[in-house]
C-alpha atoms as a PDB file:
ATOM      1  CA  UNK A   1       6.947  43.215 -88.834  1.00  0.00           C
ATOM      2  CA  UNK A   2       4.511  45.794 -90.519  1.00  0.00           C
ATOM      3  CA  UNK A   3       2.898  43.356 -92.800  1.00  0.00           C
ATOM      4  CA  UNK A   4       2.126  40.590 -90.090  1.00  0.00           C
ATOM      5  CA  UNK A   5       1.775  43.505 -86.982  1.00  0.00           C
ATOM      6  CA  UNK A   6       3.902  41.309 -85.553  1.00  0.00           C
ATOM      7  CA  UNK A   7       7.100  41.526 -83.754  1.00  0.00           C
ATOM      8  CA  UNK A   8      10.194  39.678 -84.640  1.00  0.00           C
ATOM      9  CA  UNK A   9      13.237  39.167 -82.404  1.00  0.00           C
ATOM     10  CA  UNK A  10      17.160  39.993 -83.072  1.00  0.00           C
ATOM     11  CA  UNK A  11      18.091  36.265 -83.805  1.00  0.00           C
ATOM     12  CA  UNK A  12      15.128  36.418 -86.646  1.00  0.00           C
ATOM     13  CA  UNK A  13      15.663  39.628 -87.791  1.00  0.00           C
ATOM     14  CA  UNK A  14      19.312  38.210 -88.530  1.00  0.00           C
ATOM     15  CA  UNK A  15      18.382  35.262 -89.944  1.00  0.00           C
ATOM     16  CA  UNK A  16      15.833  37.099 -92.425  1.00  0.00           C
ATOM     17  CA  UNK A  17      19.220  39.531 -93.391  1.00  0.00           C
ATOM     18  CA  UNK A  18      17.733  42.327 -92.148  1.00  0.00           C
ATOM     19  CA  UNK A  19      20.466  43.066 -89.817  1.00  0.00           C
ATOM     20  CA  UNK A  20      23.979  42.064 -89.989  1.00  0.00           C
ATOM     21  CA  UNK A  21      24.790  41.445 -86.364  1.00  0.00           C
ATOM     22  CA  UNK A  22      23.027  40.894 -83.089  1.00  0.00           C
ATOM     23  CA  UNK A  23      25.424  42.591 -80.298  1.00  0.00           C
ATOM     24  CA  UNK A  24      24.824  42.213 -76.068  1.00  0.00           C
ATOM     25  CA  UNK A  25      23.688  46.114 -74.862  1.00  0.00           C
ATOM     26  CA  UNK A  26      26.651  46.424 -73.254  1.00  0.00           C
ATOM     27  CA  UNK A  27      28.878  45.561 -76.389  1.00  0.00           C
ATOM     28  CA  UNK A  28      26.649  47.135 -78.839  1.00  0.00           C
ATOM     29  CA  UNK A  29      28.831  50.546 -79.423  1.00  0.00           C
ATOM     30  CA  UNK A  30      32.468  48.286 -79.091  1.00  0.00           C
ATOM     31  CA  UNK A  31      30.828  46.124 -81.897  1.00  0.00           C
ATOM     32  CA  UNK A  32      29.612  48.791 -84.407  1.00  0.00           C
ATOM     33  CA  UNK A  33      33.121  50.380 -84.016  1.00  0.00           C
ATOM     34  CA  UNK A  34      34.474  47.755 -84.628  1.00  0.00           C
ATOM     35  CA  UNK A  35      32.384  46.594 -88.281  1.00  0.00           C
ATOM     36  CA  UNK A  36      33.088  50.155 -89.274  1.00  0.00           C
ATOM     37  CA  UNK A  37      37.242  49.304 -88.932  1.00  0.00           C
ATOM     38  CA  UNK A  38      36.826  46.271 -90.705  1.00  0.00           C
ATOM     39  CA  UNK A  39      34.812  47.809 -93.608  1.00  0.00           C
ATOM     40  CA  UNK A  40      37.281  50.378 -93.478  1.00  0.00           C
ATOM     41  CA  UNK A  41      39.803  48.443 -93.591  1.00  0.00           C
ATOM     42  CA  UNK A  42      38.489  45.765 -96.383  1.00  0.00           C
ATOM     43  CA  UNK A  43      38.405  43.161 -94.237  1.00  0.00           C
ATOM     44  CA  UNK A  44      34.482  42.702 -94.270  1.00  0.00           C
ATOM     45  CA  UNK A  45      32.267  43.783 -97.231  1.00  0.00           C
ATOM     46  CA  UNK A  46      30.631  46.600 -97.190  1.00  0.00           C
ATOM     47  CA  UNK A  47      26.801  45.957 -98.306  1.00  0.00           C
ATOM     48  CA  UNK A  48      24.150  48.209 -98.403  1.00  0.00           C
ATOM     49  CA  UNK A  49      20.992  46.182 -97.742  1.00  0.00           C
ATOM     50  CA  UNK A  50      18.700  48.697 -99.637  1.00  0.00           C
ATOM     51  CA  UNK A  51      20.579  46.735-103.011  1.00  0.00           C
ATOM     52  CA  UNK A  52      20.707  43.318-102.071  1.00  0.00           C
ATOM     53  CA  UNK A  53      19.017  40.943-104.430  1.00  0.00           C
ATOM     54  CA  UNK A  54      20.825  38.104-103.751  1.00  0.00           C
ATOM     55  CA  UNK A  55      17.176  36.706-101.587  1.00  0.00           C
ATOM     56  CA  UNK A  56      15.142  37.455-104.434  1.00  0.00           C
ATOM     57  CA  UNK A  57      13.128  35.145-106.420  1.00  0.00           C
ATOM     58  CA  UNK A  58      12.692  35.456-110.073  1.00  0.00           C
ATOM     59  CA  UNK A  59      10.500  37.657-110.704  1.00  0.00           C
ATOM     60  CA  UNK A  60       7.621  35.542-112.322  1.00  0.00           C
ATOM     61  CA  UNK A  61       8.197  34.098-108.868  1.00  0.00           C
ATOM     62  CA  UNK A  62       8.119  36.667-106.731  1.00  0.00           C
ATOM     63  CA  UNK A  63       4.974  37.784-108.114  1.00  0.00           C
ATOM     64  CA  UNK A  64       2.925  34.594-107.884  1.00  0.00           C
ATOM     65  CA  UNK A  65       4.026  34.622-104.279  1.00  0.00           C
ATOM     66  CA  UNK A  66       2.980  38.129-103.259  1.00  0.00           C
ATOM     67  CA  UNK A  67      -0.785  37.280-105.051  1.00  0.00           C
ATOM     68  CA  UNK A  68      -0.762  34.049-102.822  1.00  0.00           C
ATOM     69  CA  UNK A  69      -0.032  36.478 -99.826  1.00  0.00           C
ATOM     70  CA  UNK A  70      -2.269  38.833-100.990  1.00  0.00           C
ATOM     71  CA  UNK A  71      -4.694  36.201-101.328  1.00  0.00           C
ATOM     72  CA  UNK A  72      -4.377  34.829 -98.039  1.00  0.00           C
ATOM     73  CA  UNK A  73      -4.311  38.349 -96.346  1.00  0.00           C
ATOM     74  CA  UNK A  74      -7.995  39.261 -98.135  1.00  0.00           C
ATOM     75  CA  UNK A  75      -9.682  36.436 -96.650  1.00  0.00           C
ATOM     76  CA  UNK A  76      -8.153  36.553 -92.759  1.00  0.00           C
ATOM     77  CA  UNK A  77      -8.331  39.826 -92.672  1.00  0.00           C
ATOM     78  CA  UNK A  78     -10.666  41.402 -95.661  1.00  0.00           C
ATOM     79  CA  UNK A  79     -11.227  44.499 -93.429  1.00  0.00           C
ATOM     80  CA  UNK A  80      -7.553  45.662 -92.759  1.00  0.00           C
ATOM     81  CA  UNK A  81      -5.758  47.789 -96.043  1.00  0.00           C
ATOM     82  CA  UNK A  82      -2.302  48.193 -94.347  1.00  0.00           C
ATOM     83  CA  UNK A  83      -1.305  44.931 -95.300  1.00  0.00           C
ATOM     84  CA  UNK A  84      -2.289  44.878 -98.861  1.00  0.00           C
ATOM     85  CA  UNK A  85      -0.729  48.735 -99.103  1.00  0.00           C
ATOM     86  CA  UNK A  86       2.612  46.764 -97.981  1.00  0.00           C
ATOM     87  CA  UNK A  87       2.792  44.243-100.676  1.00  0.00           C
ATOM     88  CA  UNK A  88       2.279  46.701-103.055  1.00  0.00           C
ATOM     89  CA  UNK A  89       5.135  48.587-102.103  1.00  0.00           C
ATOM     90  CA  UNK A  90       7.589  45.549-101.873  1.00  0.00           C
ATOM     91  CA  UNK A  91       6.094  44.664-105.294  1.00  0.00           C
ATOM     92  CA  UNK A  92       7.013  48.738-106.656  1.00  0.00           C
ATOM     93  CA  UNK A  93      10.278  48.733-105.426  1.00  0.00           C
ATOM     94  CA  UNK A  94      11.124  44.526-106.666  1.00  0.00           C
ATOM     95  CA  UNK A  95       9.998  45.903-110.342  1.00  0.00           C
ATOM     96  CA  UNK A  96      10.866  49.655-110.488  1.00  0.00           C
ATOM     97  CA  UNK A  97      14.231  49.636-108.121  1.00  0.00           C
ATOM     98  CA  UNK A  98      14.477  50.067-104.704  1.00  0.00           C
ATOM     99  CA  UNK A  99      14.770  53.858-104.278  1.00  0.00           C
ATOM    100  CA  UNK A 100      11.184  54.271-106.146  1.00  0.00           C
ATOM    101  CA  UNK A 101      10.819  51.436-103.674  1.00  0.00           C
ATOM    102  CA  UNK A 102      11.264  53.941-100.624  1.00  0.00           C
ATOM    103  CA  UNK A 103       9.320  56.529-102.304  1.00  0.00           C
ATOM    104  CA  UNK A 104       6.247  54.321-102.889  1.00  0.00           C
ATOM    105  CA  UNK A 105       6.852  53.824 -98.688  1.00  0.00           C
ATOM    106  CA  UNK A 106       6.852  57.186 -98.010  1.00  0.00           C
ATOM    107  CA  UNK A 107       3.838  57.827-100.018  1.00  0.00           C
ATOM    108  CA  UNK A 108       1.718  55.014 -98.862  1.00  0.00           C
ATOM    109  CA  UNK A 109       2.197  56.079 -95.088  1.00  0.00           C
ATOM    110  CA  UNK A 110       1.171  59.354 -95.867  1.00  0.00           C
ATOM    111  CA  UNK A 111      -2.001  58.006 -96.769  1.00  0.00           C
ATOM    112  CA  UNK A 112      -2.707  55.287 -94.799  1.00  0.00           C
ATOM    113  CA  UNK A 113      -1.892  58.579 -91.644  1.00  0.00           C
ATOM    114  CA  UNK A 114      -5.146  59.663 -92.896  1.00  0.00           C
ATOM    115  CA  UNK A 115      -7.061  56.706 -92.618  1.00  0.00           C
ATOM    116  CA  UNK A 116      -9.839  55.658 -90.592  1.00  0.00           C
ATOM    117  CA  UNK A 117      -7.885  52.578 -89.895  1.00  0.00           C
ATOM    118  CA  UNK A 118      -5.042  54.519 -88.486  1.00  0.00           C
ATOM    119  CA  UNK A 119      -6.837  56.693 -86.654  1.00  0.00           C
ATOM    120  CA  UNK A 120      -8.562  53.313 -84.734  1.00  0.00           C
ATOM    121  CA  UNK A 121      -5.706  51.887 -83.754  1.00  0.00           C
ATOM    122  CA  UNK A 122      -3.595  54.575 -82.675  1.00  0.00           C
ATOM    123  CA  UNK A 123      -6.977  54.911 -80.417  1.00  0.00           C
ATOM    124  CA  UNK A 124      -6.642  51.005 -79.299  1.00  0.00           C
ATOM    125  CA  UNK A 125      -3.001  51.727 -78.286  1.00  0.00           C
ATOM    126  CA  UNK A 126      -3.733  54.254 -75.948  1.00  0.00           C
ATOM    127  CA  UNK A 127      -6.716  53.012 -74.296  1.00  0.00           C
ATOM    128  CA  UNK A 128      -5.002  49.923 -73.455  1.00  0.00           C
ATOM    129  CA  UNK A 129      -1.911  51.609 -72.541  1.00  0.00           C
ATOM    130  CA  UNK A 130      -4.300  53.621 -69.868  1.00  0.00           C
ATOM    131  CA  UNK A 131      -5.798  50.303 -68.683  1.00  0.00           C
ATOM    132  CA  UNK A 132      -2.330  49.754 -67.308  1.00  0.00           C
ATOM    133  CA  UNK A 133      -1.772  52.907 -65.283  1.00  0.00           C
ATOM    134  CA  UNK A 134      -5.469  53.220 -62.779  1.00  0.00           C
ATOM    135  CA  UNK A 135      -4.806  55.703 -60.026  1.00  0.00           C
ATOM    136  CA  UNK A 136      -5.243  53.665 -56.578  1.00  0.00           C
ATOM    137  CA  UNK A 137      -4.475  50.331 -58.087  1.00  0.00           C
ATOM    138  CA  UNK A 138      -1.315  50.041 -60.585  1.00  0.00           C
ATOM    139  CA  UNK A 139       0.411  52.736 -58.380  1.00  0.00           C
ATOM    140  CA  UNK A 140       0.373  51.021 -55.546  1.00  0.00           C
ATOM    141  CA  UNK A 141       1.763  47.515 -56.300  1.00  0.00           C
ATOM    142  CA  UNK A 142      -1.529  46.049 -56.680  1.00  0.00           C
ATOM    143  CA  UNK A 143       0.108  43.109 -59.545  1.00  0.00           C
ATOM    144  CA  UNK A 144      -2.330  40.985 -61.866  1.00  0.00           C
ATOM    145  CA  UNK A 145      -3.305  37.698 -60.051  1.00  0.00           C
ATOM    146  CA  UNK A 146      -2.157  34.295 -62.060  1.00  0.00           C
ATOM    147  CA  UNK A 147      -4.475  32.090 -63.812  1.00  0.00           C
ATOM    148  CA  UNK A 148      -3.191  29.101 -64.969  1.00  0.00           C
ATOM    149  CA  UNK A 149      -6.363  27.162 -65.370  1.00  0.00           C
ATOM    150  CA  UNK A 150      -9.726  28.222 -66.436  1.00  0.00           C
ATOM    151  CA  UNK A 151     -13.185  26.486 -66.747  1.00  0.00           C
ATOM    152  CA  UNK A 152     -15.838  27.497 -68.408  1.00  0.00           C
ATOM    153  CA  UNK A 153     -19.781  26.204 -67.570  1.00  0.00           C
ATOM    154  CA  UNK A 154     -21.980  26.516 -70.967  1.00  0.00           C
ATOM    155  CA  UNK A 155     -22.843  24.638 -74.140  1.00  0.00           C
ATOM    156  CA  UNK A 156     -23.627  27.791 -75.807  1.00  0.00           C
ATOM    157  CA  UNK A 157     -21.018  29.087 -79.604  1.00  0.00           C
ATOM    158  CA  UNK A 158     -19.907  31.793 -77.408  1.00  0.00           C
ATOM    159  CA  UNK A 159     -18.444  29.131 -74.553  1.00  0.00           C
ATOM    160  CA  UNK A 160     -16.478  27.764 -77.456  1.00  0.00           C
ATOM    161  CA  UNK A 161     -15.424  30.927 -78.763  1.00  0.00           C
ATOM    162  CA  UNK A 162     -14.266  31.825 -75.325  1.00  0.00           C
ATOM    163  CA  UNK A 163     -12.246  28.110 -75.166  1.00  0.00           C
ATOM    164  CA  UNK A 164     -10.730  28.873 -78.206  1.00  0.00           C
ATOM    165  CA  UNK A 165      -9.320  31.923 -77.447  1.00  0.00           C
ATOM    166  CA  UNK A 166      -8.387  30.529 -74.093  1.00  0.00           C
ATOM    167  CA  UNK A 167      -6.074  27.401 -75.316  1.00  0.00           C
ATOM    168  CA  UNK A 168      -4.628  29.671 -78.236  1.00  0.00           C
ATOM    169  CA  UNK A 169      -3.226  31.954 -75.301  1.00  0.00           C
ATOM    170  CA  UNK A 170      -1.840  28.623 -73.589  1.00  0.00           C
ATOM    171  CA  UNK A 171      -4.295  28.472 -70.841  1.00  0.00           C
ATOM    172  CA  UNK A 172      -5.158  25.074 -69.960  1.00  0.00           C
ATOM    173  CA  UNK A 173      -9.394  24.604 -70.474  1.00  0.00           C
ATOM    174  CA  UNK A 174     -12.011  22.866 -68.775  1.00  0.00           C
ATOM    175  CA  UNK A 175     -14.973  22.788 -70.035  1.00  0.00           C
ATOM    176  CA  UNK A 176     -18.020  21.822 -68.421  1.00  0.00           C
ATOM    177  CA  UNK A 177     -21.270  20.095 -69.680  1.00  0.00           C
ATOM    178  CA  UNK A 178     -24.830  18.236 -68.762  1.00  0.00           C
ATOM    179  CA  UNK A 179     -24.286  15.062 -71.201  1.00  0.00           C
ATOM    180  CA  UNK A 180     -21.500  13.343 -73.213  1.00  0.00           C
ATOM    181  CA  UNK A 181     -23.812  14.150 -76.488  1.00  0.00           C
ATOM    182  CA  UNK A 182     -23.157  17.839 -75.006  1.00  0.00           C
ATOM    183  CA  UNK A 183     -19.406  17.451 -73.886  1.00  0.00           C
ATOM    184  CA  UNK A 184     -18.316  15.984 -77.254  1.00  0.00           C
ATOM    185  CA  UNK A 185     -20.321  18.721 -79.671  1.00  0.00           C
ATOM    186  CA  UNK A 186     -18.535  21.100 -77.897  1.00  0.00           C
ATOM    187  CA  UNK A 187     -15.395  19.899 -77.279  1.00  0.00           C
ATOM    188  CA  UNK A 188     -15.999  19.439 -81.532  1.00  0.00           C
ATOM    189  CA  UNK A 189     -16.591  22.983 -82.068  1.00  0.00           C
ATOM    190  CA  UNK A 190     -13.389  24.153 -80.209  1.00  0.00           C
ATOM    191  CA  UNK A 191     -11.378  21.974 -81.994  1.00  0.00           C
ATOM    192  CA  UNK A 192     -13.511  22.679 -85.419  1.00  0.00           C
ATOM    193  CA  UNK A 193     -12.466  26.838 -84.665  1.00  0.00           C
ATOM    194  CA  UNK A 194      -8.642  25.503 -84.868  1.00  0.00           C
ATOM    195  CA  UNK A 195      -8.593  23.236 -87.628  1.00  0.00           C
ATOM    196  CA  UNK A 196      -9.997  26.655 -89.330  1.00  0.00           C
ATOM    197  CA  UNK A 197      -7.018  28.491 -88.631  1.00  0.00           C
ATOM    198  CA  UNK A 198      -4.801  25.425 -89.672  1.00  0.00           C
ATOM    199  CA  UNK A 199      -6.639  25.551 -93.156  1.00  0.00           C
ATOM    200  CA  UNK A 200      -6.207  29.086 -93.349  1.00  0.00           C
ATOM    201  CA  UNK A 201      -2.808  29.135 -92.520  1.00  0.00           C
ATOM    202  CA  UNK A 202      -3.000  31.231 -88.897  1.00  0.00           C
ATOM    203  CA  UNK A 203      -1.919  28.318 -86.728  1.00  0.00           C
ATOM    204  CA  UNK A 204       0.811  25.082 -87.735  1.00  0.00           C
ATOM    205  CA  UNK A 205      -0.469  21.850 -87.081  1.00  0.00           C
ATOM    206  CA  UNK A 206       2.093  22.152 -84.221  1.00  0.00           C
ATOM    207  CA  UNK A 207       0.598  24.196 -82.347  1.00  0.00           C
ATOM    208  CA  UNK A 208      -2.811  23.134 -83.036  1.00  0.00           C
ATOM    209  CA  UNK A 209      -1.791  19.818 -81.436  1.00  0.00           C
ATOM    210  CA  UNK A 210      -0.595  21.660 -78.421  1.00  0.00           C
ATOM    211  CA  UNK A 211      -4.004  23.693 -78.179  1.00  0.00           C
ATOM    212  CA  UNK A 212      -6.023  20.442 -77.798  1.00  0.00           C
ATOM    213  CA  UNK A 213      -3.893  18.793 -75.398  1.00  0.00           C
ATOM    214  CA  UNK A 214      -4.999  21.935 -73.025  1.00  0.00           C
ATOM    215  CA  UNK A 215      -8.832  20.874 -73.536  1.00  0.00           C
ATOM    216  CA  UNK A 216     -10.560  18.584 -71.343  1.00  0.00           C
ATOM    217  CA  UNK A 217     -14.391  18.162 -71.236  1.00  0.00           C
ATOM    218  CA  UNK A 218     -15.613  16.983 -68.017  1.00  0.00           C
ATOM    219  CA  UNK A 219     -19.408  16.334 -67.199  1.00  0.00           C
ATOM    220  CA  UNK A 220     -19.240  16.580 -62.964  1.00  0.00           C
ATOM    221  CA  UNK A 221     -16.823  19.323 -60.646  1.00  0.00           C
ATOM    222  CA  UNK A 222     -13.912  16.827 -59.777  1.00  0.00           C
ATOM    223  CA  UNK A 223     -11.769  18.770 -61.810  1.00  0.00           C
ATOM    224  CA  UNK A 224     -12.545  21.776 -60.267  1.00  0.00           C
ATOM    225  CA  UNK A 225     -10.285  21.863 -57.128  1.00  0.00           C
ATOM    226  CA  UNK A 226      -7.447  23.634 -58.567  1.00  0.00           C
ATOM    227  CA  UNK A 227      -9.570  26.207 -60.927  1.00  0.00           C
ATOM    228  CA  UNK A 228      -7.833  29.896 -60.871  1.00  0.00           C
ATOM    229  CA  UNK A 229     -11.029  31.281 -63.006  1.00  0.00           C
ATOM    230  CA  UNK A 230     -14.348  30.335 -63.556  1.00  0.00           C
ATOM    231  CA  UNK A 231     -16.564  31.475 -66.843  1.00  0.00           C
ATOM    232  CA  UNK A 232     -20.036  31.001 -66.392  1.00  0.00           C
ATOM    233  CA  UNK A 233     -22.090  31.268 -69.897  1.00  0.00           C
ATOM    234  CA  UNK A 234     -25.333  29.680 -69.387  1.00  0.00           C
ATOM    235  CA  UNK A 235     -29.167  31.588 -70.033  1.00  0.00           C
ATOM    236  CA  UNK A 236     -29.786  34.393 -68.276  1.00  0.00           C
ATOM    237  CA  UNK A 237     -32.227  32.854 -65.799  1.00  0.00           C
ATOM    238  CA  UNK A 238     -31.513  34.190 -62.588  1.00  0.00           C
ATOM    239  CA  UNK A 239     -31.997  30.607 -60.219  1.00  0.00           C
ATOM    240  CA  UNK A 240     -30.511  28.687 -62.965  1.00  0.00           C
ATOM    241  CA  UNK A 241     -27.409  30.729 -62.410  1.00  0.00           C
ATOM    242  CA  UNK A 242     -27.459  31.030 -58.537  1.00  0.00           C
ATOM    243  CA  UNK A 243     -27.813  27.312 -58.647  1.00  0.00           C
ATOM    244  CA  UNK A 244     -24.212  27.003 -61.195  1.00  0.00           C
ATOM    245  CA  UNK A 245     -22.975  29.198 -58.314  1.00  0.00           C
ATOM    246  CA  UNK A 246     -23.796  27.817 -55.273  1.00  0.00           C
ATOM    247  CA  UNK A 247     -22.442  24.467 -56.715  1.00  0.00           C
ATOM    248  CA  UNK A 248     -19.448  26.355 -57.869  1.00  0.00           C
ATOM    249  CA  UNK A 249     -18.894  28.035 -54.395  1.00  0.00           C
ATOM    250  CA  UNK A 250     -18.397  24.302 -52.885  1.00  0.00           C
ATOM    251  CA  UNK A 251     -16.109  22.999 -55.319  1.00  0.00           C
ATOM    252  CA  UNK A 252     -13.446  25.571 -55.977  1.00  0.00           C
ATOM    253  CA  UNK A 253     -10.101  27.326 -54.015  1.00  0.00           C
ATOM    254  CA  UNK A 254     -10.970  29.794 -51.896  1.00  0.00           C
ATOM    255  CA  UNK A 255      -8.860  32.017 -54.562  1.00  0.00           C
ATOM    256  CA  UNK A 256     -10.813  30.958 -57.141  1.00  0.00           C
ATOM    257  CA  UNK A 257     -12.604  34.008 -59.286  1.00  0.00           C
ATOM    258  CA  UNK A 258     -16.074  34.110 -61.082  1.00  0.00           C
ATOM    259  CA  UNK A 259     -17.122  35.531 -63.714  1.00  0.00           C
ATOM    260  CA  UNK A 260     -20.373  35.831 -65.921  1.00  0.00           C
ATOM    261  CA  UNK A 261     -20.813  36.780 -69.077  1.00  0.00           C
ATOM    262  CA  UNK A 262     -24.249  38.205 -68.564  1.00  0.00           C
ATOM    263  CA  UNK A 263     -25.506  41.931 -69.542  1.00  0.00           C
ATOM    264  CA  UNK A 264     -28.713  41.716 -67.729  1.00  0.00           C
ATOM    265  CA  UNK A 265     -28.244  40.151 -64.346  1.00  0.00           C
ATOM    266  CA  UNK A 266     -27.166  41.678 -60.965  1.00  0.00           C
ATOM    267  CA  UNK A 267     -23.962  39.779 -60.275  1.00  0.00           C
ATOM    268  CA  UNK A 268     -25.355  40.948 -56.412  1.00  0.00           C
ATOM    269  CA  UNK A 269     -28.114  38.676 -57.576  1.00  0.00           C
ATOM    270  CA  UNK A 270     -26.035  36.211 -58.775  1.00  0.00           C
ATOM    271  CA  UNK A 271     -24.062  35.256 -56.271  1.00  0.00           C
ATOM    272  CA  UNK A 272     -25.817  36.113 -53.006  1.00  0.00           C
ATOM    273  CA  UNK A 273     -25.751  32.491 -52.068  1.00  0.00           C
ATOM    274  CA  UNK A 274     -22.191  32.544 -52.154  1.00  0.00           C
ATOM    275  CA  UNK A 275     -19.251  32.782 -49.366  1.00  0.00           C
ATOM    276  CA  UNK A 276     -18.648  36.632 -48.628  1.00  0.00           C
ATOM    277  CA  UNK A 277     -15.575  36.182 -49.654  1.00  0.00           C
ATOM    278  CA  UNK A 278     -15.794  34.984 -53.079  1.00  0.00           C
ATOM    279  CA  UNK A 279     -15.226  37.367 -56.073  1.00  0.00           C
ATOM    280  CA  UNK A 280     -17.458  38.014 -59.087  1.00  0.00           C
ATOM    281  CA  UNK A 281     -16.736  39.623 -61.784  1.00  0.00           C
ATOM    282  CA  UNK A 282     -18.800  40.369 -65.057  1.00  0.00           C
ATOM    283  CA  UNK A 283     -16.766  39.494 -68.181  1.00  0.00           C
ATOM    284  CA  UNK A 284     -17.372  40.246 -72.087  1.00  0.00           C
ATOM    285  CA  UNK A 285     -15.443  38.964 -74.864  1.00  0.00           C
ATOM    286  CA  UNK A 286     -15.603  41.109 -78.090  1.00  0.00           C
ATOM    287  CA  UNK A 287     -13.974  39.832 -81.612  1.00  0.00           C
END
């Protein structure tokens, strides 16, 4: 939905009454025929969604509940207007009708067109749509290689960033640290990150439970057997991180892949002591 940017599927677009009917593709035009008989023919209603009120609240109500959402928008995201712009439509067209309603629409996306905003993420869309279409590698069948488990080697905010984004796309996490006093501070700060986004409202307490059953901190390589991606975050000290390496090229599968998160290290350099066959890959992680 515009005001989330998020999707929603048939079933809850149905649910939500913004359609009347979810149809199979290949009964979609035997189905519409068929409504427009039985409107026709008075044996269904016919109602023209643009009118309904009958979800409504009262409107002292409705209006304490789009400044809560408006609220809540301003402090996730106090740098995005498209939001805001769409609660102040809803709110035009709940007290001034819902044709001045569509108006207010059509005016606000004329503006928002023009914005810097707009202009950023119709940018975003098509870089990453290019990312999926590189001559000599998407056209020839080359597919994305799984990774089902990921550890990460580093004690630093940015290893528990990179966790936390991790478990919240329901990748299972190990971390890995040099003490227990280490292990459980940053085990703490992963799980401190989610309880955020519970108290914000960006994540159910569901689904925060789920995230932390994907964390593990471990303090040796045991765990390591069955690693499909390694994230190496530690100070850019060149036989600190051949060491992490070398001890990382005896513990993992042979299709294990490495990655750094350095900006100033040869990853040559890095892993020189390796296998020739292992894979290293320099990876960044912007917010």
């Amino acid at each position: 939905m515009i005001l989330m940017s998020k999707r929603i599927s048939g079933d809850e677009a149905c649910n939500m009454c913004l359609v009347d009917a979810i149809s199979p593709s290949d009964q979609l035009l035997g189905s519409a025929c068929q409504w427009a008989l039985d409107i026709l023919e008075c044996r269904r209603p016919w109602s023209i969604s643009l009118f309904r009120t009958d979800r409504l609240a009262p409107l002292a109500e409705a209006r304490t509940l789009l400044n809560s959402v408006r609220a809540q928008i301003q402090k996730q995201n106090p740098n995005v207007i498209h939001p805001l712009v769409c609660i102040d439509v809803i709110e035009h067209g709940i007290l001034c009708g819902p044709r001045n309603g569509l108006w207010k629409e059509a005016e606000a996306l004329h503006e928002l067109r023009q914005s810097d905003s707009c202009r950023s993420l119709v940018h975003v869309f098509f870089a990453k749509q290019s990312t999926s279409k590189i001559p000599g590698i998407t056209d020839i069948g080359l597919l994305p290689r799984k990774i089902n488990k990921v550890a990460i080697l580093g004690g630093s905010l940015m290893s528990s960033g990179i966790a936390t984004v991790l478990v919240l796309a329901n990748y299972y996490v190990i971390m890995k640290y040099i003490d227990q006093n280490s292990l459980q501070n940053g085990i703490g700060r992963v799980k401190a990150n989610l309880e955020g986004r519970v108290k914000e409202g960006r994540m159910t307490q569901e689904h925060y439970k789920k995230a932390c059953t994907l964390l593990k901190g471990v303090l040796s390589y045991d765990n390591f057997k069955d690693v499909d991606l390694v994230i190496e975050d530690v100070p850019d000290i060149v036989s600190l991180k051949q060491q992490y390496f070398a001890d990382l090229d005896e513990c993992c599968p042979p299709h294990c892949i490495f990655a750094s998160t350095t900006c100033i290290v040869n990853l040559d350099l890095i892993g020189e002591g390796m296998k020739p066959c292992r894979e290293i890959v320099g990876i960044h992680f912007f917010r």
